[in-house]
N, C-alpha and C. Protein backbone atom coordinates (compact mmCIF):
# COMPACT_ATOMS: atom_id res chain seq x y z
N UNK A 1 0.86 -1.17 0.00
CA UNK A 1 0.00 0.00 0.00
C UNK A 1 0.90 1.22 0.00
N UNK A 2 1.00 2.29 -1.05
CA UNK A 2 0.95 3.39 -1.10
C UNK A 2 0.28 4.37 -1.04
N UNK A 3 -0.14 5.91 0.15
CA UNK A 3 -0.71 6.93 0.18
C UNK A 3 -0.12 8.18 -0.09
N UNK A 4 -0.72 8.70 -0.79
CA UNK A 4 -0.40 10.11 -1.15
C UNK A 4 -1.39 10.89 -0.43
N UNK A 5 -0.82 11.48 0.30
CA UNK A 5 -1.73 12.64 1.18
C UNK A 5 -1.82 14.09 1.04
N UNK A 6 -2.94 15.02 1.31
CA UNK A 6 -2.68 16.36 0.48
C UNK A 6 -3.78 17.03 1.68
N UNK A 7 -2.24 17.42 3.20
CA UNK A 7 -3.27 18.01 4.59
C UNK A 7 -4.00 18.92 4.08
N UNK A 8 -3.86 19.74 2.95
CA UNK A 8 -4.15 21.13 3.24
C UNK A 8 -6.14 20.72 2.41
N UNK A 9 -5.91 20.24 1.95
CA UNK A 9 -7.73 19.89 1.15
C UNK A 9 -8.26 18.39 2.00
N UNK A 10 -7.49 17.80 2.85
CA UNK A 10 -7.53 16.80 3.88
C UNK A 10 -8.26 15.27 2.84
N UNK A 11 -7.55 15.25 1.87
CA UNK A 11 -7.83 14.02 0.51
C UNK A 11 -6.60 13.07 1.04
N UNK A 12 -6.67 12.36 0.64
CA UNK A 12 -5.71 11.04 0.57
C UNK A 12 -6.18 10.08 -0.53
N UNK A 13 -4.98 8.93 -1.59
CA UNK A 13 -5.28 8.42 -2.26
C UNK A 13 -4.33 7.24 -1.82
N UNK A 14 -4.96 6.33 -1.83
CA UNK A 14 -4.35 4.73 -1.51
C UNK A 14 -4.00 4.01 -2.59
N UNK A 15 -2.56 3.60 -3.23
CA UNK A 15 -2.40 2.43 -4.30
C UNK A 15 -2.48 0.76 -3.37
N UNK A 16 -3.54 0.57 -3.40
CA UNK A 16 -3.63 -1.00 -2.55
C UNK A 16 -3.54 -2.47 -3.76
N UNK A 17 -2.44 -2.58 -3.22
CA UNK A 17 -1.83 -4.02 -3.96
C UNK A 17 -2.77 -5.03 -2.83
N UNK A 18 -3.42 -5.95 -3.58
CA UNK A 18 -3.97 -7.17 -3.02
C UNK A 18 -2.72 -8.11 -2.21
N UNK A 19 -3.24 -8.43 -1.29
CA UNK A 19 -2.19 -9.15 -0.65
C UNK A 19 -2.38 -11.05 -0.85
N UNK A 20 -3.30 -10.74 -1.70
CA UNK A 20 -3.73 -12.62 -2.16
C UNK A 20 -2.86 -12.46 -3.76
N UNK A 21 -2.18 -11.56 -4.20
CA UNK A 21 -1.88 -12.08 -5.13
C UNK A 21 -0.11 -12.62 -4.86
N UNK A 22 0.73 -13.34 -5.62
CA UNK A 22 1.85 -13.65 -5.73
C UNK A 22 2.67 -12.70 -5.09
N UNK A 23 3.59 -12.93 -4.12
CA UNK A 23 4.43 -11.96 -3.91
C UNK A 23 5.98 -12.69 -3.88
N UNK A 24 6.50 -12.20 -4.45
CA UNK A 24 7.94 -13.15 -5.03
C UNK A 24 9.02 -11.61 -4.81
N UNK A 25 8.78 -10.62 -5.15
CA UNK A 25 9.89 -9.50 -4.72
C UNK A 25 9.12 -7.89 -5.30
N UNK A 26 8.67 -7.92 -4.39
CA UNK A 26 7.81 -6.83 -4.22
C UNK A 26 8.56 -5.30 -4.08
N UNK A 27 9.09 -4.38 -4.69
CA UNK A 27 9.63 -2.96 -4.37
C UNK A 27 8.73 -2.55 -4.96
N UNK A 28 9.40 -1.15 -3.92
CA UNK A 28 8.40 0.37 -4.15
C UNK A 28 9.57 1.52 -3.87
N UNK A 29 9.70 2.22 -5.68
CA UNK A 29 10.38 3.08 -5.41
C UNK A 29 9.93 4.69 -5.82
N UNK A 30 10.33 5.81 -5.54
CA UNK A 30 9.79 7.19 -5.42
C UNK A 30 10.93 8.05 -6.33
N UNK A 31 10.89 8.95 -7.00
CA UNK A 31 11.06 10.30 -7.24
C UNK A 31 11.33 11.19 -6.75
N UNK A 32 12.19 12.87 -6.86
CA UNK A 32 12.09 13.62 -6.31
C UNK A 32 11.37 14.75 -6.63
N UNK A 33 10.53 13.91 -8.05
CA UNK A 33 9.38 14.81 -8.64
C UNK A 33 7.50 13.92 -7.64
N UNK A 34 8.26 13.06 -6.84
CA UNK A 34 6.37 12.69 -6.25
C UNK A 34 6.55 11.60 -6.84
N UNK A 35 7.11 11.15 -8.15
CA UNK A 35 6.49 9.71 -8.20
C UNK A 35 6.55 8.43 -7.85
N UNK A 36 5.67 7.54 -8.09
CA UNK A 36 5.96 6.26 -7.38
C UNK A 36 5.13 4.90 -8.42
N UNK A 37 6.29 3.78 -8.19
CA UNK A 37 6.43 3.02 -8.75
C UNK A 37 6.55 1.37 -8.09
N UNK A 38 5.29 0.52 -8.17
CA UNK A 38 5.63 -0.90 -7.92
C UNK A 38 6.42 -1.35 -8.57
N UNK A 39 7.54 -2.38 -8.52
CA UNK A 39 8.11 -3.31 -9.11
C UNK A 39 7.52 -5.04 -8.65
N UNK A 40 7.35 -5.13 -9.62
CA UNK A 40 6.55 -6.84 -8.98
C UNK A 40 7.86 -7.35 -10.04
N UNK A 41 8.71 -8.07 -9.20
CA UNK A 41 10.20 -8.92 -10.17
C UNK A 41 9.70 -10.49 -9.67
N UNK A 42 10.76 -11.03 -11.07
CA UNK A 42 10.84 -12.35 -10.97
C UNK A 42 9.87 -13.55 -11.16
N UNK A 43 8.90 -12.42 -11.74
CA UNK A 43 7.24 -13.58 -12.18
C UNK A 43 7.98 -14.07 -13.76
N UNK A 44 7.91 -15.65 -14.17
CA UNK A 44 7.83 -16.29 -15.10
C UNK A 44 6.30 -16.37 -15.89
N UNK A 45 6.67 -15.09 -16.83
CA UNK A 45 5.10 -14.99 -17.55
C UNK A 45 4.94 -15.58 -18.42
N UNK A 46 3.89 -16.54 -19.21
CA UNK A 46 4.12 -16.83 -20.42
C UNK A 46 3.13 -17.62 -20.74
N UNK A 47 2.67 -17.88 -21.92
CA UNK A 47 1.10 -18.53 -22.11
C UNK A 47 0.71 -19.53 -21.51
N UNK A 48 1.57 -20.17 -20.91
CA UNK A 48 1.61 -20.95 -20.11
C UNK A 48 0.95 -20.94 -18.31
N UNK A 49 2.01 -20.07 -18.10
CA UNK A 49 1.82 -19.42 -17.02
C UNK A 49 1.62 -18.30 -16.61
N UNK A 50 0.03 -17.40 -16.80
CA UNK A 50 -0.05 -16.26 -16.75
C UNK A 50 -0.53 -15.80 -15.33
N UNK A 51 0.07 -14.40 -15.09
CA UNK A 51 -0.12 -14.08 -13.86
C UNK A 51 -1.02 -12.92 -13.64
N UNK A 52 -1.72 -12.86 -12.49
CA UNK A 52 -2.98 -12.02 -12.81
C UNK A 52 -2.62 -11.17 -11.25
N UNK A 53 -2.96 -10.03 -11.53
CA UNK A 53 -2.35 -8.97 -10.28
C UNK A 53 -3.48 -7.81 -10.07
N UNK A 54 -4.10 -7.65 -8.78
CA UNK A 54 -5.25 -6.81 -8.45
C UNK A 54 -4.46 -5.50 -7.98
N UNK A 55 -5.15 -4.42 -8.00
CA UNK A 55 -4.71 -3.09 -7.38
C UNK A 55 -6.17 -2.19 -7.10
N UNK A 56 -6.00 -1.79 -6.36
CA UNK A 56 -7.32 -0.56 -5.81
C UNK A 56 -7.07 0.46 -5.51
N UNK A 57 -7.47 1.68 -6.17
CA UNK A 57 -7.21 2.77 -5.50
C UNK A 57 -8.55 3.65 -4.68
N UNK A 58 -7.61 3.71 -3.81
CA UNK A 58 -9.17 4.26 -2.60
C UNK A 58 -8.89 5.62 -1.99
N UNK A 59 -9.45 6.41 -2.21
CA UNK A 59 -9.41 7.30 -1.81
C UNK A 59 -10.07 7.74 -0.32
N UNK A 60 -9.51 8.90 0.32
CA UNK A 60 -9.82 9.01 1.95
C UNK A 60 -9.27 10.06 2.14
N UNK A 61 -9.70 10.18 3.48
CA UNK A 61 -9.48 11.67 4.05
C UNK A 61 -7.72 11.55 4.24
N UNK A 62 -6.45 12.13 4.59
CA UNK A 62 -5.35 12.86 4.32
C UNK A 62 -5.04 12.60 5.37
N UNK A 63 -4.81 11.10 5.75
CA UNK A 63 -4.14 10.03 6.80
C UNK A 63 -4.43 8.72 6.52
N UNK A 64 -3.21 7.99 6.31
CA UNK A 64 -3.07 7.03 5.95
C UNK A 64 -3.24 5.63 6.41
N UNK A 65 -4.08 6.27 7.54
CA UNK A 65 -4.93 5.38 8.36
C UNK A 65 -6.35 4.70 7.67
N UNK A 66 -6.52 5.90 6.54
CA UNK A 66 -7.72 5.74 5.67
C UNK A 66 -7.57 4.47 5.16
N UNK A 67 -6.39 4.22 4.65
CA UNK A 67 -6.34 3.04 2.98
C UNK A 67 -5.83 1.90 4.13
N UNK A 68 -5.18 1.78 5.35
CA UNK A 68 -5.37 0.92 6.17
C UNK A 68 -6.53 0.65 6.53
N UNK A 69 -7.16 1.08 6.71
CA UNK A 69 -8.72 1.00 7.21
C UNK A 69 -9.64 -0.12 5.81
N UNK A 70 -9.28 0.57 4.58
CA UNK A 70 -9.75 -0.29 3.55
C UNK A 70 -9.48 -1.71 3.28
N UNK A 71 -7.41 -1.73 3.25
CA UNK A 71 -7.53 -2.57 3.20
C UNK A 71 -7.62 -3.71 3.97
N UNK A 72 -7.87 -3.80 5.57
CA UNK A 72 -8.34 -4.63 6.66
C UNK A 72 -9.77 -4.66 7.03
N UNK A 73 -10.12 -4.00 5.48
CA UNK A 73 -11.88 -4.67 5.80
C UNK A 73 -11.86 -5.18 4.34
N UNK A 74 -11.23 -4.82 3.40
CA UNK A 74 -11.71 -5.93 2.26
C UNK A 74 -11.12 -6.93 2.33
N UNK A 75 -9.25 -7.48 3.06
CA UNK A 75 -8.91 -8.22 3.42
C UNK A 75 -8.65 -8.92 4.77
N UNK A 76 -9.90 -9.44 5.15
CA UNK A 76 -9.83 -9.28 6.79
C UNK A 76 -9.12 -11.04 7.06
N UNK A 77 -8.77 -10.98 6.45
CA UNK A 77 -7.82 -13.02 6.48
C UNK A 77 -6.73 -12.34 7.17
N UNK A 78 -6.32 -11.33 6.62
CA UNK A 78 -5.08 -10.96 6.90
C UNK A 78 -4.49 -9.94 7.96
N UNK A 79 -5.51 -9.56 8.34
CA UNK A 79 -5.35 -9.09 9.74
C UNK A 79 -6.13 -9.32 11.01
N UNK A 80 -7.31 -10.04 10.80
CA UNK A 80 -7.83 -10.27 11.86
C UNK A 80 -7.00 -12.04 12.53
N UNK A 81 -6.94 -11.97 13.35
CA UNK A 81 -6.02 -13.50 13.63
C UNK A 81 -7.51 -14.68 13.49
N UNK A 82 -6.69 -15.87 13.64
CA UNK A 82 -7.86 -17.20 13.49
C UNK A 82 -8.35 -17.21 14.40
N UNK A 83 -7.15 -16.84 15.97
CA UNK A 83 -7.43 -17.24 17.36
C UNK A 83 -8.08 -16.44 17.92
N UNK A 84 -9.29 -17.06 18.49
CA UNK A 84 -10.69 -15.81 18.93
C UNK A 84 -9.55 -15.25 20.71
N UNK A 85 -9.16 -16.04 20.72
CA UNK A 85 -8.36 -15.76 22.44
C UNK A 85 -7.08 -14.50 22.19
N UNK A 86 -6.99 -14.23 20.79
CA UNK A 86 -5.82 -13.11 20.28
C UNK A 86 -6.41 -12.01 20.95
N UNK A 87 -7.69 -11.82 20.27
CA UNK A 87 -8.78 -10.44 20.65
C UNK A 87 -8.06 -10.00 22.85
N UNK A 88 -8.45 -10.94 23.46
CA UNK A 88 -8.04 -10.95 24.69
C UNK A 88 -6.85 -10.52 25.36
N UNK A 89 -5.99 -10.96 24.13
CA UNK A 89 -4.40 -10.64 24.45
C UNK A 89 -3.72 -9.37 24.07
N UNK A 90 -4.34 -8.83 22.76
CA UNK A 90 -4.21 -7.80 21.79
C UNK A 90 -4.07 -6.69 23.32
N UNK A 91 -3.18 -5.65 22.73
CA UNK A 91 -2.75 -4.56 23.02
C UNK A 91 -1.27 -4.29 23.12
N UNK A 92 -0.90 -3.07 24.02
CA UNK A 92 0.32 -2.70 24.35
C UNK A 92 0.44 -3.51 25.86
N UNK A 93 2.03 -3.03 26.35
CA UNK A 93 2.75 -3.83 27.17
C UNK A 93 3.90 -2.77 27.58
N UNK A 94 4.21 -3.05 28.73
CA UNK A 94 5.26 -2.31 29.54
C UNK A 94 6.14 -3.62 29.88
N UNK A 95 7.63 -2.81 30.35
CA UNK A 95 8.97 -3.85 30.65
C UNK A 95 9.24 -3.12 31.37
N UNK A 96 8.94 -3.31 32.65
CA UNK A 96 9.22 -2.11 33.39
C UNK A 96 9.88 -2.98 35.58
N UNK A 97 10.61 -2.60 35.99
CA UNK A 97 11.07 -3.22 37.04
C UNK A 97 9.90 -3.18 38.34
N UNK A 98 8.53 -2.51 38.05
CA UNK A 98 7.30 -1.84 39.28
C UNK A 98 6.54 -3.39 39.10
N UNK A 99 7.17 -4.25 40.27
CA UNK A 99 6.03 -5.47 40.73
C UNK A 99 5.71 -5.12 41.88
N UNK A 100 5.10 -4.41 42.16
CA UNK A 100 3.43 -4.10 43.31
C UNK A 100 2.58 -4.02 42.97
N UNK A 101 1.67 -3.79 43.74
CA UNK A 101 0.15 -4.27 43.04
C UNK A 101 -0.28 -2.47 42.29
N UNK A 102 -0.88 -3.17 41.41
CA UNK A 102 -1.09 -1.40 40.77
C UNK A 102 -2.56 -2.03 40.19
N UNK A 103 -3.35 -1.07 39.65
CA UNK A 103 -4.71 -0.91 39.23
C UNK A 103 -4.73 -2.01 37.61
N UNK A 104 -5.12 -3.57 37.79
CA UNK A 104 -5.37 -3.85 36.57
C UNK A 104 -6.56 -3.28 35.81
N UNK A 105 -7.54 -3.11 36.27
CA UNK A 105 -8.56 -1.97 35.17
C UNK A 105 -7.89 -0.95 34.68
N UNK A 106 -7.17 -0.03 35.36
CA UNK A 106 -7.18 1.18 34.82
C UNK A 106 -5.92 0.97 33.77
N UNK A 107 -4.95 -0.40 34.30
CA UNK A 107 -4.25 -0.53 32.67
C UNK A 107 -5.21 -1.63 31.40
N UNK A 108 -6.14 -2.15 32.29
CA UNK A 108 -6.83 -2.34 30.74
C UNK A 108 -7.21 -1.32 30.02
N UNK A 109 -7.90 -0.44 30.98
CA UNK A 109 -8.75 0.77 29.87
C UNK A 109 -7.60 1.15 29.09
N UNK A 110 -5.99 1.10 29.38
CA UNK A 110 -5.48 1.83 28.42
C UNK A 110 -4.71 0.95 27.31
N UNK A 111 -5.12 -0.25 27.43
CA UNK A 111 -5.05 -1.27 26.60
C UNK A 111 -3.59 -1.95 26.97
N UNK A 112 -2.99 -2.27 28.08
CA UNK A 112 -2.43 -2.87 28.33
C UNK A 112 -2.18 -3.80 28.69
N UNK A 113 -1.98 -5.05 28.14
CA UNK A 113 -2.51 -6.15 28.19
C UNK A 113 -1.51 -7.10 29.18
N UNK A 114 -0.04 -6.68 29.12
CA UNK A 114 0.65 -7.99 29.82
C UNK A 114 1.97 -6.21 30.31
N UNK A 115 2.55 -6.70 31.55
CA UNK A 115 3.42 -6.31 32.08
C UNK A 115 4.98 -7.11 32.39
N UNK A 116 5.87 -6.92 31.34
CA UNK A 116 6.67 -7.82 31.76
C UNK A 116 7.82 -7.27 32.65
N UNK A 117 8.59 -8.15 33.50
CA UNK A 117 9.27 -8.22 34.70
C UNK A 117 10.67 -7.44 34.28
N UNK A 118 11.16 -6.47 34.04
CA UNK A 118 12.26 -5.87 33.89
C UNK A 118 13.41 -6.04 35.30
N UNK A 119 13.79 -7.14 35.08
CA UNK A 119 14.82 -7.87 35.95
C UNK A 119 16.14 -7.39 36.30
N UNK A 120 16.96 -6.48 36.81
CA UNK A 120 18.29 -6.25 36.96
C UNK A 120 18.81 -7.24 37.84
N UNK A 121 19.03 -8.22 37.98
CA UNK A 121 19.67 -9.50 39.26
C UNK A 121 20.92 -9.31 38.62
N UNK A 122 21.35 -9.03 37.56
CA UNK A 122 22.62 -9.28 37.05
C UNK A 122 24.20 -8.12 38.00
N UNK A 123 25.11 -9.06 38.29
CA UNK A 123 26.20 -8.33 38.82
C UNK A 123 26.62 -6.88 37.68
N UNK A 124 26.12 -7.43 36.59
CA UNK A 124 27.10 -6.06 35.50
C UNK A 124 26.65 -6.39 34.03
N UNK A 125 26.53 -5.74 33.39
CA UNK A 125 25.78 -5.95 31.92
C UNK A 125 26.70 -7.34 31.62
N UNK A 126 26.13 -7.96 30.64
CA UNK A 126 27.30 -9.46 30.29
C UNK A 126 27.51 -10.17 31.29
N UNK A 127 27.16 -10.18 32.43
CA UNK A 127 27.47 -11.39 33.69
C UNK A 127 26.00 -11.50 33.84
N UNK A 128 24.70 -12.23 33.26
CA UNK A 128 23.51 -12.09 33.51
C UNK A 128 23.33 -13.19 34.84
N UNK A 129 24.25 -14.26 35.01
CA UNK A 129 24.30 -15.17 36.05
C UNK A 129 25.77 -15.40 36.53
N UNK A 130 25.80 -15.42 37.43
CA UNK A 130 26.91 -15.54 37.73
C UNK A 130 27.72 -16.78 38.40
N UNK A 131 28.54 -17.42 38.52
CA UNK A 131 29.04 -18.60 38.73
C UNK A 131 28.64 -18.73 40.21
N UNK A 132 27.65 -19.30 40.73
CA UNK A 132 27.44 -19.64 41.99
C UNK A 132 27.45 -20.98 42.04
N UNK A 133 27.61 -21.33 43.67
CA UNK A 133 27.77 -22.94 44.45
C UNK A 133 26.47 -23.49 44.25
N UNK A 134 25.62 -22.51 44.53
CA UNK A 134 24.14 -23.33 44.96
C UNK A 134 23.23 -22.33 45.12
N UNK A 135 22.04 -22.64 44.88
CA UNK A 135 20.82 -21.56 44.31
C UNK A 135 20.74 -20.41 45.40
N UNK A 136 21.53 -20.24 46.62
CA UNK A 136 21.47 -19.81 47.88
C UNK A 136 22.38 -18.64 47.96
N UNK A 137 23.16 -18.86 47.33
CA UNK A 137 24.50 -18.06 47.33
C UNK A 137 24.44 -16.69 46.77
N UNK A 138 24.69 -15.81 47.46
CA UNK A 138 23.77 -14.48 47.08
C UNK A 138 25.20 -13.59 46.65
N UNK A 139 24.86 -12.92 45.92
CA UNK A 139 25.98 -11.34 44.79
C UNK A 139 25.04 -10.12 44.94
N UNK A 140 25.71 -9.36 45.07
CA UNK A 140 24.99 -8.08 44.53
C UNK A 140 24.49 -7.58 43.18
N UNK A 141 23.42 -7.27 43.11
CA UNK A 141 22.49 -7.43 42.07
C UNK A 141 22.79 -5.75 41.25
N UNK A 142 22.77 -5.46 39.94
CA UNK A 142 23.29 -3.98 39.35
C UNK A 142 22.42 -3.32 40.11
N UNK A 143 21.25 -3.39 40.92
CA UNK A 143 21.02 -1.75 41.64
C UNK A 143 21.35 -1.81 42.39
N UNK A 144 22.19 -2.47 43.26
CA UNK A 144 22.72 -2.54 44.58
C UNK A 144 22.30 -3.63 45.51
N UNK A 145 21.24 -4.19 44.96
CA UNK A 145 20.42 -5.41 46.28
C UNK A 145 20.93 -6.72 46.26
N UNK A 146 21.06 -7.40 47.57
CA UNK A 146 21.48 -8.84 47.41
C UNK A 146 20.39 -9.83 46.74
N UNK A 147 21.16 -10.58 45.74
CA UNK A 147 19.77 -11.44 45.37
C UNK A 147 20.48 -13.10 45.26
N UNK A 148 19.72 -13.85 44.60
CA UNK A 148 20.17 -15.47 44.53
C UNK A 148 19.41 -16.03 43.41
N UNK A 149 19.67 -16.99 43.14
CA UNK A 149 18.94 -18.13 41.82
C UNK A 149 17.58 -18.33 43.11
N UNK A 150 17.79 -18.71 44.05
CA UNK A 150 16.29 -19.05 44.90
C UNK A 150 15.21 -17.72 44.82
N UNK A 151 16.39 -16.56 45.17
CA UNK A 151 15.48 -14.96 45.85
C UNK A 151 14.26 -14.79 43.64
N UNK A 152 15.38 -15.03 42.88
CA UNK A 152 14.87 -15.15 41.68
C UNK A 152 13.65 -15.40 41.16
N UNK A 153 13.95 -16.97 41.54
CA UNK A 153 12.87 -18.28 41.20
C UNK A 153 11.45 -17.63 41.95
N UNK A 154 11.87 -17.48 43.71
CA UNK A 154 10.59 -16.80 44.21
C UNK A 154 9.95 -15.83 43.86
């Protein structure tokens, strides 16, 4: 998909390449006069084997959110997932070191779906574990705190 957008009359025009047709080496190259150009390479054409290639142009308001919008409703194979349990999982995500209890509603409403554990246990960037006796045996952890393979695991 290519959009050409034009803020000031708030138009947009979408070149939407079908995504069911062959894709073997797909470029898209531009101008410094505006223009733009598919390359579809490497199709073996021949009476034999002829190849048949869709394009749409859709026009929309002067964000290119428009011709996304088109083409994930005329091709919805391809962006909606198979797995009805995706819908559930779908959103954004933080990596962040804050395990206390914090408000899970108020990060659903903002579509945050999973929080993962931003871990510093490590003695020093590149030593992520360090040669210990036994899961017990405690180092100082890069923010300063004593930790262990057990303090970890828990």
């Amino acid at each position: 998909m290519a959009s050409i957008l034009e803020a000031d009359r708030d138009v947009g025009l979408s070149l939407v390449l079908s995504p069911q047709d062959l894709l073997l080496d797909l470029t898209l190259s531009n101008t410094s006069d505006g223009g733009l150009t598919f390359h579809r390479l490497c199709h073996r054409i021949s009476s034999k084997t002829p190849v048949c290639f869709a394009a749409d142009l859709v026009p929309h308001e002067a964000d290119w959110r428009g011709g996304l919008r088109w083409i994930s409703t005329r091709y919805p194979a391809y962006f909606d997932p198979p797995n009805p349990a995706a819908d559930t999982m779908a959103g954004t995500a933080a990596y962040s070191s804050y395990e206390t209890e914090f408000d899970v509603m108020k990060m659903r409403r903002m579509a945050i779906r999973v929080n993962w554990t931003a871990r510093f246990d490590f003695p020093y960037m590149g030593m992520f574990l360090p040669p210990v006796t036994d899961d017990h045996e405690t180092w100082t952890s890069y923010p300063g705190t004593p930790t262990s393979v057990a303090a970890m695991e828990d």
